[in-house]
Protein backbone atom coordinates (compact mmCIF):
# COMPACT_ATOMS: atom_id res chain seq x y z
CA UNK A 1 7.49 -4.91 5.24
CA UNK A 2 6.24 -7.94 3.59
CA UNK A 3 3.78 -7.70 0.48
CA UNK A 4 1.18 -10.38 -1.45
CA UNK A 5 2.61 -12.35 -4.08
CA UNK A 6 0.73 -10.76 -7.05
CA UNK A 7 2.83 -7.45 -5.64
CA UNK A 8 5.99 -9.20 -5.73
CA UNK A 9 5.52 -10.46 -9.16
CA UNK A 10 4.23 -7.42 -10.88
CA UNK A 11 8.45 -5.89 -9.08
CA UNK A 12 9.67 -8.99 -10.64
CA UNK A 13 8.68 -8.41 -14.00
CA UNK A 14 9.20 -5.23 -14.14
CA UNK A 15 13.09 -6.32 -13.64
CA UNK A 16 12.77 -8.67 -16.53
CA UNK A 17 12.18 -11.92 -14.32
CA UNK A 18 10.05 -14.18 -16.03
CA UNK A 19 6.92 -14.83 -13.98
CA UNK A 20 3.84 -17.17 -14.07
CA UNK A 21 1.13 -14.94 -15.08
CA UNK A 22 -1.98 -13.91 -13.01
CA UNK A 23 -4.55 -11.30 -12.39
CA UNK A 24 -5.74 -10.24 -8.98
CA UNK A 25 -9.77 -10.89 -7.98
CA UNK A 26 -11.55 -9.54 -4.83
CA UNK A 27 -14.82 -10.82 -5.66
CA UNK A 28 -16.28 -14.27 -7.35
CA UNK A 29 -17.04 -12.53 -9.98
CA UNK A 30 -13.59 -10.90 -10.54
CA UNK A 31 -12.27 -14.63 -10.59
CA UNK A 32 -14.76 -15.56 -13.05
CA UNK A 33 -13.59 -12.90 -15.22
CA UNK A 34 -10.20 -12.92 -14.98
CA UNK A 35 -10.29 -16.53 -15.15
CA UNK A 36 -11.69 -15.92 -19.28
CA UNK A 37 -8.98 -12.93 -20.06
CA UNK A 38 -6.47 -15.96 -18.99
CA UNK A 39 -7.66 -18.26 -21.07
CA UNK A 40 -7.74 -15.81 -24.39
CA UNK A 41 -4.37 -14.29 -23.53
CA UNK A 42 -2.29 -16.82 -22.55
CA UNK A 43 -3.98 -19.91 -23.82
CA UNK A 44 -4.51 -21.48 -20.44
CA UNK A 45 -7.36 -24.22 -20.57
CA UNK A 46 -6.53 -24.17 -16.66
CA UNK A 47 -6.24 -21.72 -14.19
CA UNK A 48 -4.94 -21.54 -10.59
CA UNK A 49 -6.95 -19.50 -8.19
CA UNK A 50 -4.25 -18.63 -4.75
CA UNK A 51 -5.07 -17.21 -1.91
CA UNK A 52 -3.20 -13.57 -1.29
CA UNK A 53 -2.12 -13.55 2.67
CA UNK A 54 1.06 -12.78 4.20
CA UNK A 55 2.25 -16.23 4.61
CA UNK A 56 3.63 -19.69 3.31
CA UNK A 57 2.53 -23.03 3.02
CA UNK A 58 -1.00 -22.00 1.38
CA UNK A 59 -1.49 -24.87 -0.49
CA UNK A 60 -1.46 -27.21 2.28
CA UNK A 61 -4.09 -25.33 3.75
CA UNK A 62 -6.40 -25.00 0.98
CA UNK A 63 -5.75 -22.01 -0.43
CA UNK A 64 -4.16 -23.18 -3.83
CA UNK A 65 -6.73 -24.88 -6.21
CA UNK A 66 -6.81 -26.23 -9.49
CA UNK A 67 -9.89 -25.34 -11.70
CA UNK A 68 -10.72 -26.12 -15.16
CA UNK A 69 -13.49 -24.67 -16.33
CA UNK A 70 -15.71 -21.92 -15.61
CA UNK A 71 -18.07 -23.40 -13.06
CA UNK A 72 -14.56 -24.75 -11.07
CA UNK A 73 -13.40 -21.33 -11.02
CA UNK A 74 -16.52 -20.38 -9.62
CA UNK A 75 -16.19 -22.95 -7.22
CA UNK A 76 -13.07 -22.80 -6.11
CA UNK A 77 -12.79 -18.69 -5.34
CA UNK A 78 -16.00 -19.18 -3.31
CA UNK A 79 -14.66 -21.46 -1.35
CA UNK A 80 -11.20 -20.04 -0.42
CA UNK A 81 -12.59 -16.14 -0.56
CA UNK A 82 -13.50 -15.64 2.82
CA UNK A 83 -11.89 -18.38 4.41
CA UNK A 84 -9.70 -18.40 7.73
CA UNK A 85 -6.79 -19.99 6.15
CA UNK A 86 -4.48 -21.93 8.34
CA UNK A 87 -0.82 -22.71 7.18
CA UNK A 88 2.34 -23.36 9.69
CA UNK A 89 3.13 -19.89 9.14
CA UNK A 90 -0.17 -18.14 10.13
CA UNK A 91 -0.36 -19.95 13.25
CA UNK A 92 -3.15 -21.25 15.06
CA UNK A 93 -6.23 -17.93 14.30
CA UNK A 94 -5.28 -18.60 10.48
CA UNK A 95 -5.48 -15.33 8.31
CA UNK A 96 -8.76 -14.34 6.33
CA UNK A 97 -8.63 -14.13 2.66
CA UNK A 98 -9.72 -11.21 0.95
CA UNK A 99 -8.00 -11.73 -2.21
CA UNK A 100 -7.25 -14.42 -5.03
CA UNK A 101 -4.37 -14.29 -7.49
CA UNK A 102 -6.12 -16.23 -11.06
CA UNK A 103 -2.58 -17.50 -12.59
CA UNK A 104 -1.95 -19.30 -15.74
CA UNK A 105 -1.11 -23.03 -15.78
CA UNK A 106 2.46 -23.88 -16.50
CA UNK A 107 2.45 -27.18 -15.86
CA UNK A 108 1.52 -28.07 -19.47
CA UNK A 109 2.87 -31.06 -21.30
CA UNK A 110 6.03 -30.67 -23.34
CA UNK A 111 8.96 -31.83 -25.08
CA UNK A 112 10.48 -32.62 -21.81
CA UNK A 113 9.64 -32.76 -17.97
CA UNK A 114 9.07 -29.81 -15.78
CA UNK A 115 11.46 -29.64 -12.75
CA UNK A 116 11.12 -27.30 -9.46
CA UNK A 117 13.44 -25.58 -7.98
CA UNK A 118 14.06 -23.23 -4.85
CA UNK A 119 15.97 -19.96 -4.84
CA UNK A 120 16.35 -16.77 -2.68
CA UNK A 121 18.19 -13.63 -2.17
CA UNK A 122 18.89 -12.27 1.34
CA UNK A 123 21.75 -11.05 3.59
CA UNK A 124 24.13 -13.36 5.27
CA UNK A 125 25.06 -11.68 8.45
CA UNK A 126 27.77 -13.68 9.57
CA UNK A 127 29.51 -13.49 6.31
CA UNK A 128 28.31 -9.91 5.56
CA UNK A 129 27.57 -9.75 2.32
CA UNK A 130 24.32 -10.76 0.05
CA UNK A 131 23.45 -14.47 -0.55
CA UNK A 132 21.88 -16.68 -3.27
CA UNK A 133 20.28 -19.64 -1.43
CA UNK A 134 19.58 -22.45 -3.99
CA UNK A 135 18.19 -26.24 -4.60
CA UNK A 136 16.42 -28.63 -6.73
CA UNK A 137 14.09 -29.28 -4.31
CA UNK A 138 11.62 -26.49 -4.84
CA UNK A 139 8.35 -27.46 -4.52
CA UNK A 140 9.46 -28.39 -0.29
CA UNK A 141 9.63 -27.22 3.13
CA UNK A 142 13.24 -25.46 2.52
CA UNK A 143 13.97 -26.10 5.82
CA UNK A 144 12.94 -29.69 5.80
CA UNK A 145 15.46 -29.92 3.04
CA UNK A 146 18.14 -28.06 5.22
CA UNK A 147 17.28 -30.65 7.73
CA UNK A 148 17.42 -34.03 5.99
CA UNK A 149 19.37 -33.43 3.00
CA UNK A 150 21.80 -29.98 3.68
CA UNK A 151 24.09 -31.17 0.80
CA UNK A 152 21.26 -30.49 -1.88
CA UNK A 153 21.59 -26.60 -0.83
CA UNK A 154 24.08 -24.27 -2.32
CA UNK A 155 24.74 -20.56 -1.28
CA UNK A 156 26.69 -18.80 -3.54
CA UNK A 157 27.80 -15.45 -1.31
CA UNK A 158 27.52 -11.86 -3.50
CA UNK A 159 30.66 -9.38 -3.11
CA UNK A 160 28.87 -5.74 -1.95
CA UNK A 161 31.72 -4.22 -3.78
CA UNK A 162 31.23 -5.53 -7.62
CA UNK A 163 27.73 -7.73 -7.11
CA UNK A 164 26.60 -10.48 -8.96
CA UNK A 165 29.51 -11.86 -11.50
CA UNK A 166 28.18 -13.73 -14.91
CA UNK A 167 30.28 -16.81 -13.66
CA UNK A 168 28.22 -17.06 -10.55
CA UNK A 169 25.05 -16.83 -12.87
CA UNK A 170 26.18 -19.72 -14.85
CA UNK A 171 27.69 -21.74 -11.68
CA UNK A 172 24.34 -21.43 -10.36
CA UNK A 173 22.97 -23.09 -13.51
CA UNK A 174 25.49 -25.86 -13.45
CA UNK A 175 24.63 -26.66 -9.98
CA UNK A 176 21.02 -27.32 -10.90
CA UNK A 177 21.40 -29.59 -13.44
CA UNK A 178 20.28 -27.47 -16.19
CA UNK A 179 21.83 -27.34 -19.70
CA UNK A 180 20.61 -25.96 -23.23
CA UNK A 181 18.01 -23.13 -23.34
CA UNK A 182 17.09 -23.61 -19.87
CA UNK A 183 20.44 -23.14 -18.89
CA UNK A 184 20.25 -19.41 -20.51
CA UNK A 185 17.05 -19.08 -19.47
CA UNK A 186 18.54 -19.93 -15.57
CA UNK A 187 21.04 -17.23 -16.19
CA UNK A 188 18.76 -14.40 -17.11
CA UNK A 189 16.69 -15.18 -14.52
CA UNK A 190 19.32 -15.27 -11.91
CA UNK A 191 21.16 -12.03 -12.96
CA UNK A 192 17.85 -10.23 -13.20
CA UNK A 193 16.41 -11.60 -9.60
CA UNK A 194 19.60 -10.29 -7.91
CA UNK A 195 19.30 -6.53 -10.07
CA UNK A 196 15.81 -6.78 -8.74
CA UNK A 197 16.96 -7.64 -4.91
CA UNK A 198 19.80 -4.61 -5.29
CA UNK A 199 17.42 -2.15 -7.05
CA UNK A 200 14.65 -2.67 -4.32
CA UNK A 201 16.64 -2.08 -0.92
CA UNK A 202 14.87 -5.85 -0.31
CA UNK A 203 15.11 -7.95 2.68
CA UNK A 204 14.31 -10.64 1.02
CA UNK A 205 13.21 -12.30 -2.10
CA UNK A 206 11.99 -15.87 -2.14
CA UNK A 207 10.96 -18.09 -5.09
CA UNK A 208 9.78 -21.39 -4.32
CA UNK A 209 9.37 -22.96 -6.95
CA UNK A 210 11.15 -21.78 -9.59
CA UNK A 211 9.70 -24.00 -12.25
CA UNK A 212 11.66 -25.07 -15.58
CA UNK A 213 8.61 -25.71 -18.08
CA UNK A 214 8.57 -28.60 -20.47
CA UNK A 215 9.75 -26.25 -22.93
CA UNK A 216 12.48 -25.27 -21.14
CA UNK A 217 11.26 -21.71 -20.08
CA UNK A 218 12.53 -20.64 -16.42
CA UNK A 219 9.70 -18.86 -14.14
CA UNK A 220 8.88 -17.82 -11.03
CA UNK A 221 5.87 -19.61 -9.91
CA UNK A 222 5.71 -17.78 -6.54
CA UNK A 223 7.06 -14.50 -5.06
CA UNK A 224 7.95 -13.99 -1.12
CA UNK A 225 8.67 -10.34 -1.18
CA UNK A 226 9.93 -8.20 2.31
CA UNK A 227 11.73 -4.80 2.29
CA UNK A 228 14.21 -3.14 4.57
CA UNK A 229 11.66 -1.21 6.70
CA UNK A 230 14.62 1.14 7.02
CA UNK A 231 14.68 1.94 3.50
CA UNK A 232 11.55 2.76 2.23
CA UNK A 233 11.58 5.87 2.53
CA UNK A 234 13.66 5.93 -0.76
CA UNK A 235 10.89 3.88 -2.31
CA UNK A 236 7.35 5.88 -1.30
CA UNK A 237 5.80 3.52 -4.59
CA UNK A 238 6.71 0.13 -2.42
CA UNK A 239 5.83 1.68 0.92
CA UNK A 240 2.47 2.28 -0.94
CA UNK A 241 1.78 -1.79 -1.12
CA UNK A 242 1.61 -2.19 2.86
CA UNK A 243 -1.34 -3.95 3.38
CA UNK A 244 -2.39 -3.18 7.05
CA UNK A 245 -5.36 -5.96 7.35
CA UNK A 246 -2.27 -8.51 6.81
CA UNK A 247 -0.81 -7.47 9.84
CA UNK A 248 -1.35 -7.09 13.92
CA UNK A 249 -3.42 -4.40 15.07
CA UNK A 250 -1.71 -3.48 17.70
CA UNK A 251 1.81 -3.51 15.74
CA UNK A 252 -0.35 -1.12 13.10
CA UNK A 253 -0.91 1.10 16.17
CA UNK A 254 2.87 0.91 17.26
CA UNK A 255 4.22 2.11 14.04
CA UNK A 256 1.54 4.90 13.56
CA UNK A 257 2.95 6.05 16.75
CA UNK A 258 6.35 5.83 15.63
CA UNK A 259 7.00 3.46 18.47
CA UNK A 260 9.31 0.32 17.32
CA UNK A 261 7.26 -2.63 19.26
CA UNK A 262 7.39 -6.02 19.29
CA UNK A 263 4.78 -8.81 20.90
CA UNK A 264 6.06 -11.67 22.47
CA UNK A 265 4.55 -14.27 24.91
CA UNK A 266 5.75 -13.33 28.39
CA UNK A 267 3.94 -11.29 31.25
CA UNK A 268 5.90 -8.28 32.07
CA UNK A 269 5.38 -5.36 29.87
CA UNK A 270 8.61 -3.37 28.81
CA UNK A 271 9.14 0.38 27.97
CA UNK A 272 12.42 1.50 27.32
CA UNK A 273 14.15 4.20 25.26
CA UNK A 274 16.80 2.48 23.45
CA UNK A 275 16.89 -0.80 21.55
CA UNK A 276 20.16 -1.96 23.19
CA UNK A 277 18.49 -1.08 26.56
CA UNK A 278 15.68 -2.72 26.12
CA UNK A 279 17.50 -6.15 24.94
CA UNK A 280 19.33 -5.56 28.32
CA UNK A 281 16.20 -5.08 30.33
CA UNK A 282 14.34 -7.82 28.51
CA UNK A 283 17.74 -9.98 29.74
CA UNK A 284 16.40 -8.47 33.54
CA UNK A 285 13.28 -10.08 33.57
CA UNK A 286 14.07 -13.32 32.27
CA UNK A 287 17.12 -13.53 35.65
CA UNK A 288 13.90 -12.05 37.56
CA UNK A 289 11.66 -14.92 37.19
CA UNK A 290 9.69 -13.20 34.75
CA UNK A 291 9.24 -13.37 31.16
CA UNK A 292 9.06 -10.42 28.75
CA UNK A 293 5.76 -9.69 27.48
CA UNK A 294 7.12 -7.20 24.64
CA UNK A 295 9.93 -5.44 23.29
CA UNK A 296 9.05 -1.58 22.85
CA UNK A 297 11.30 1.08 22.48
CA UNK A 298 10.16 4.67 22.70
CA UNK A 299 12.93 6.07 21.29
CA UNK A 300 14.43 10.01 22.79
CA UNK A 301 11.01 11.73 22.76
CA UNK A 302 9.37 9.96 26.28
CA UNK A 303 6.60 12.51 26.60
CA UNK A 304 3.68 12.42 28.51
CA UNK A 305 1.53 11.63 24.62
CA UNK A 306 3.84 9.19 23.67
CA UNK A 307 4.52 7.28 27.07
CA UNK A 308 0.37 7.02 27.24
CA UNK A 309 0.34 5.34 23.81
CA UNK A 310 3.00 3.22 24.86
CA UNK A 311 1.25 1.93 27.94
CA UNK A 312 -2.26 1.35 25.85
CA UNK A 313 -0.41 -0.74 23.46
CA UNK A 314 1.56 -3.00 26.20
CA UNK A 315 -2.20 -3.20 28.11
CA UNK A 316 -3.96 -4.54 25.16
CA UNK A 317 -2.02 -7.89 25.98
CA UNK A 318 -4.28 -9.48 28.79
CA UNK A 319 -1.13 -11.65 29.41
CA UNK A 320 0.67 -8.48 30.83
CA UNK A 321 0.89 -8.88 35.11
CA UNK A 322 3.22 -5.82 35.43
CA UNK A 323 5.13 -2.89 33.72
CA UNK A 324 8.74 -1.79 33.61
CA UNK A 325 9.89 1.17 32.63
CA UNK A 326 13.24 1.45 32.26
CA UNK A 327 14.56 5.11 30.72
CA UNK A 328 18.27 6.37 30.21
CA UNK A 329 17.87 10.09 30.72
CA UNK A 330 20.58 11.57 28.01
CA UNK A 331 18.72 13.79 25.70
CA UNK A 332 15.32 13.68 27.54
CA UNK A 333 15.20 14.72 31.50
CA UNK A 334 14.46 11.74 33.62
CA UNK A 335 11.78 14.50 36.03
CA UNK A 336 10.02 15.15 32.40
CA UNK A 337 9.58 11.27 31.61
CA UNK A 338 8.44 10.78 35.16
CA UNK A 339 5.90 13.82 34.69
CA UNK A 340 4.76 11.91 31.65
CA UNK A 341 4.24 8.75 33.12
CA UNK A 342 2.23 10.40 35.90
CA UNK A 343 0.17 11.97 33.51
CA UNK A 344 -0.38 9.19 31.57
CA UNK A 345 -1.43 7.35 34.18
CA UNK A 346 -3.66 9.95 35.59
CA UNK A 347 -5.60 10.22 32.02
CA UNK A 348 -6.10 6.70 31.52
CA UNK A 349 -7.56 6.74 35.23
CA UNK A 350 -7.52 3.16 36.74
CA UNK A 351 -4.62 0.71 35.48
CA UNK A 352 -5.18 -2.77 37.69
CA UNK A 353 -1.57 -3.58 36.52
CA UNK A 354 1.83 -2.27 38.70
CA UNK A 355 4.43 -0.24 37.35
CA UNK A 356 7.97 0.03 38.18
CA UNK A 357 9.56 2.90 37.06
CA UNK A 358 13.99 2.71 36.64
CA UNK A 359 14.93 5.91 35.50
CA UNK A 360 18.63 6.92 35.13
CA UNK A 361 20.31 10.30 33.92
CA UNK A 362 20.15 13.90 34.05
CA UNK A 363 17.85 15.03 37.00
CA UNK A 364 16.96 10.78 38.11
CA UNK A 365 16.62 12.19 41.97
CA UNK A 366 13.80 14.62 40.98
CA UNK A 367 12.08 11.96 38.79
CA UNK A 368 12.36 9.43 41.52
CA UNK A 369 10.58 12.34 44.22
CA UNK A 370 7.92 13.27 41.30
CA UNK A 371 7.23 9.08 41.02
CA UNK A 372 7.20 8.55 44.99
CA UNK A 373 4.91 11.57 45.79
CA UNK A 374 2.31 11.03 43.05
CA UNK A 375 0.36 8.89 45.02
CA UNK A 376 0.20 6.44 41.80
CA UNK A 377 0.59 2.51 42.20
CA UNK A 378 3.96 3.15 40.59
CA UNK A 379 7.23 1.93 42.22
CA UNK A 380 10.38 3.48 41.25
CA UNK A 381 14.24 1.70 41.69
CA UNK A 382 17.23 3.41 40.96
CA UNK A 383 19.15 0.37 40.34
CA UNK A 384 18.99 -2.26 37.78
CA UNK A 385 18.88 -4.94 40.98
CA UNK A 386 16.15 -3.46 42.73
CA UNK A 387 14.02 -3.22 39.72
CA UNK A 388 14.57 -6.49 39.45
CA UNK A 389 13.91 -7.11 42.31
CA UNK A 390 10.29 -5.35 42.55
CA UNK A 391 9.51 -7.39 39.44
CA UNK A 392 10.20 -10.23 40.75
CA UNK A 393 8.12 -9.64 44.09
CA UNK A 394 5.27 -8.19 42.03
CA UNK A 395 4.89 -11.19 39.66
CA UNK A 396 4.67 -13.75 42.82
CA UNK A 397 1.90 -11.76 44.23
């Protein structure tokens, strides 16, 4: 689950990460205001006004403006409140705006120069343990930087057993060029970003930049915040930021039926109980000639209810030419999940798409009778080949 920067910030400082300052606006007016508290609390002649969506890259789309007085503020939030914001992230539709962030300027002049950097927590798979990703290129495309110039990007790797070690804090530092206050300040910020990351059950936290004032203070300018899905329930106060207008409709749908779905850009339709099933049969209709249209798994409970669901979320994709269902019948009876595709079919009366029904288990032979005497346009196979095969033969015509 991903959440809005002003979210992730308000987590941050609650951990004791320093953080640029802001206050949240819905409304011109809002900005307005919260543009004066800014200016009377923190001494900011200038103010930042950032679009809130689910996505990088805002500024090059438009959605990070300067403003320095009170008609710019004005200005500025009408002009990016509203607004179908496009960023290589959002793709192509862009993502409307609803909300503005009203931060404080850091950038002010100082005893010495500001520098950016980037830095993020997540898990390194291969390795199996936590990471700290780091460079002094903040400010950039990290994977640009990753790209051109992989030597300016450190990882120092986290040990699950006794976590983040004060030398790794200060090696961190080093690496970044930083001595002095800002060099403490770099520690404390790295040793409470990684509590933070622990303490959260987070996916992953992202900071780019992490700015060193010109008076040597270390902040987070921005916050990419995601959670393990399959921890929040341990944290019903995070699960409480979701923000469902940030996200697909139809993958809102999915999860309010419990469903685990996933859209991609093929034309074959997939409904399978079991995620390492439904890798295999996604495998199936790429050899087929196909291309998978979605990954959905319906998990143990393929009842009539949830099988209809399932088949109105894969027919909302107008790219979808046909339907595979492919079911393991362990704990659910293969006849009971063909009953329930029958029905479902029957109550959503006339589907102009084919379906080709594999079903495998405890009682397959009466599922495969219920399927062929139904009258339905619904083919069943037995074998992984021959559903293949109907795909295949369905897709050409």
């Amino acid at each position: 689950m991903n959440i809005h920067e002003y979210q992730g910030k308000a987590i941050l400082k609650s951990f004791g990460v320093s953080i640029q300052e802001g206050i949240l606006a819905e409304t011109v007016e809002q900005a307005v205001e919260a543009a004066q508290i800014m200016k009377s609390q923190y001494n900011s002649d200038w103010v930042v006004v950032k679009a809130q969506i689910h996505a990088g890259g805002r500024g090059k789309g438009g959605g990070v403006k300067l403003a320095k007085n009170t008609a710019e503020v004005k200005e500025r939030a009408s002009q990016i409140l509203g607004m179908q914001l496009i960023t290589p992230q959002t793709g192509p539709k862009g993502k409307k705006v609803n909300k503005v962030l009203i931060a404080q300027d850091v950038y002010y002049p100082g005893p010495s120069k500001h520098q950016e950097f980037y830095m993020s927590v997540l898990l390194d798979r291969a390795k199996g343990c936590n990471t700290i990703v780091y460079s002094t290129e903040g400010g950039m495309d990290i994977e640009h930087v990753a790209e051109t110039t992989p030597d300016k990007i450190w990882r120092e790797p986290i040990h699950p057993a006794i976590g983040l070690q004060a030398f790794q804090a200060r090696k961190i530092a080093f690496n970044l060029g930083l001595s002095g206050n800002a060099f403490k300040q770099m520690v404390q910020f790295v040793t409470a970003l990684y509590t933070a990351y622990s303490e959260i059950d987070a996916a992953l936290f992202e900071i780019n930049p992490v700015l060193k004032t010109s008076d040597d203070r270390i902040i987070a300018v921005d916050s990419k915040v995601s959670f393990d899905d399959n921890a929040l329930y341990r944290h019903p106060n995070f699960a409480a930021l979701r923000d469902i207008t940030e996200e697909d409709p139809t993958d809102v749908e999915a999860k309010n039926a419990e469903l685990n779905y996933v859209k991609l850009e093929g034309n074959v339709g997939c409904m399978v109980n079991g995620a390492g099933l439904a890798m295999a049969t996604m495998d199936l209709i790429k050899l087929s000639g196909g291309e998978p249209a979605n990954f959905l798994d319906v998990g143990g409970t393929a009842n009539a209810e949830r099988v209809e669901k399932a088949f109105r979320i894969i027919l909302k994709d107008t790219n979808v030419k046909a339907i595979l269902v492919n079911i393991f019948g362990g704990i659910v009876r293969c006849d009971r999940v063909a009953q329930g595709v029958v029905d479902a079919y029957k109550n959503m009366g006339n589907i102009q798409v084919p379906i080709i029904v594999r079903l495998q288990g405890t009682n397959a032979d009466l599922a495969k009778k219920l399927i062929d005497e139904s009258g339905l346009k619904v083919y069943s196979a037995v074998e992984f080949h021959e559903a293949a095969k109907l795909v295949s033969n369905l897709i050409k015509q």
